[in-house]
Protein backbone atom coordinates (compact mmCIF):
# COMPACT_ATOMS: atom_id res chain seq x y z
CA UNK A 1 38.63 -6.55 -22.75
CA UNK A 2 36.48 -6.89 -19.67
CA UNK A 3 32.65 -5.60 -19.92
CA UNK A 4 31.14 -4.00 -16.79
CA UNK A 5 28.40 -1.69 -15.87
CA UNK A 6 28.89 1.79 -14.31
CA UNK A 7 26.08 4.04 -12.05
CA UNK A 8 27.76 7.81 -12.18
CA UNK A 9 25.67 10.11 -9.82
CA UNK A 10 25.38 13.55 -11.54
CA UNK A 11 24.50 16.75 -10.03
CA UNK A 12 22.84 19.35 -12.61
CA UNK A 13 21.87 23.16 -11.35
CA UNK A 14 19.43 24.79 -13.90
CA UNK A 15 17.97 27.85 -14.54
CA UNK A 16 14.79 27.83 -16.41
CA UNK A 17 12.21 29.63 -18.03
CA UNK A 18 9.76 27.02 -16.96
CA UNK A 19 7.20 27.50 -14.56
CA UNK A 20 6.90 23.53 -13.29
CA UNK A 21 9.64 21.72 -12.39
CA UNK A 22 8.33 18.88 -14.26
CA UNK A 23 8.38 20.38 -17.28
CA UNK A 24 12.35 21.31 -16.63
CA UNK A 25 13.13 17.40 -15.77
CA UNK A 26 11.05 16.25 -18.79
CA UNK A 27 12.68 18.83 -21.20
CA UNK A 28 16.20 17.87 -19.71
CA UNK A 29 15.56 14.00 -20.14
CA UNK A 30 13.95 14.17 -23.21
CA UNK A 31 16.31 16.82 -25.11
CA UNK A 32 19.06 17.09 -23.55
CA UNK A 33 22.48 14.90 -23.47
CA UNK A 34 25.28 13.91 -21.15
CA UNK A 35 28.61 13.16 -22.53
CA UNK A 36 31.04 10.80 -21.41
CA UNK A 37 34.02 10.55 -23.70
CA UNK A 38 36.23 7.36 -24.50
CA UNK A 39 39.15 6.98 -22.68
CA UNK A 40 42.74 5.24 -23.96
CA UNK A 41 41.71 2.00 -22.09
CA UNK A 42 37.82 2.27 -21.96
CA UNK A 43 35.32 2.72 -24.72
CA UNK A 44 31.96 4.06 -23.42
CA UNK A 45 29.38 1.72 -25.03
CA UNK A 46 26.01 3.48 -24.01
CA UNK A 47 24.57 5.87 -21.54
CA UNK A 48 21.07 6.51 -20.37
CA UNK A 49 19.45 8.37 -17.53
CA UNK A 50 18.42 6.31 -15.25
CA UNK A 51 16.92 8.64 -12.23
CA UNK A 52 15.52 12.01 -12.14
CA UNK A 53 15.60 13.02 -8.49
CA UNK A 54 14.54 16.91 -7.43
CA UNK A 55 15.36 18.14 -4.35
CA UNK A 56 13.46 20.62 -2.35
CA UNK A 57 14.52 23.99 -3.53
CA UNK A 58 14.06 25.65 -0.06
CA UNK A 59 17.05 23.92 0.93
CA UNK A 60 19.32 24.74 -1.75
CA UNK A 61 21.69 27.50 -0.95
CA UNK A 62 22.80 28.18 -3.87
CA UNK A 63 26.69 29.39 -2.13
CA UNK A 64 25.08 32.41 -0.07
CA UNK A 65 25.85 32.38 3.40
């Protein structure tokens, strides 16, 4: 078995009843978790965030045209 390190890029939408968007990315780092399942051939060994990155919400569309 060969051991190798993966970077998955995840996109997460939220709604919130925060009012700071720091307090959403804290809350969803600190208490929340992302699953990634083992596979016949691959056992996930550990997972971790490793960048919280917010993008302007002005140019999120959010599927309106």
């Amino acid at each position: 078995m060969k051991y190798e390190t993966l970077f998955i890029m995840v996109r997460v939408a939220v709604h919130a009843d925060h009012t700071s968007i720091s307090e959403i990315v804290n809350e969803v780092e600190t208490q929340s978790k992302l699953s990634l399942t083992d596979t016949a051939n691959v056992n996930i060994l550990e997972t971790e965030i490793l960048l919280s990155r917010v993008r302007n919400i002005k140019n999120i569309n959010h599927g309106k045209r």
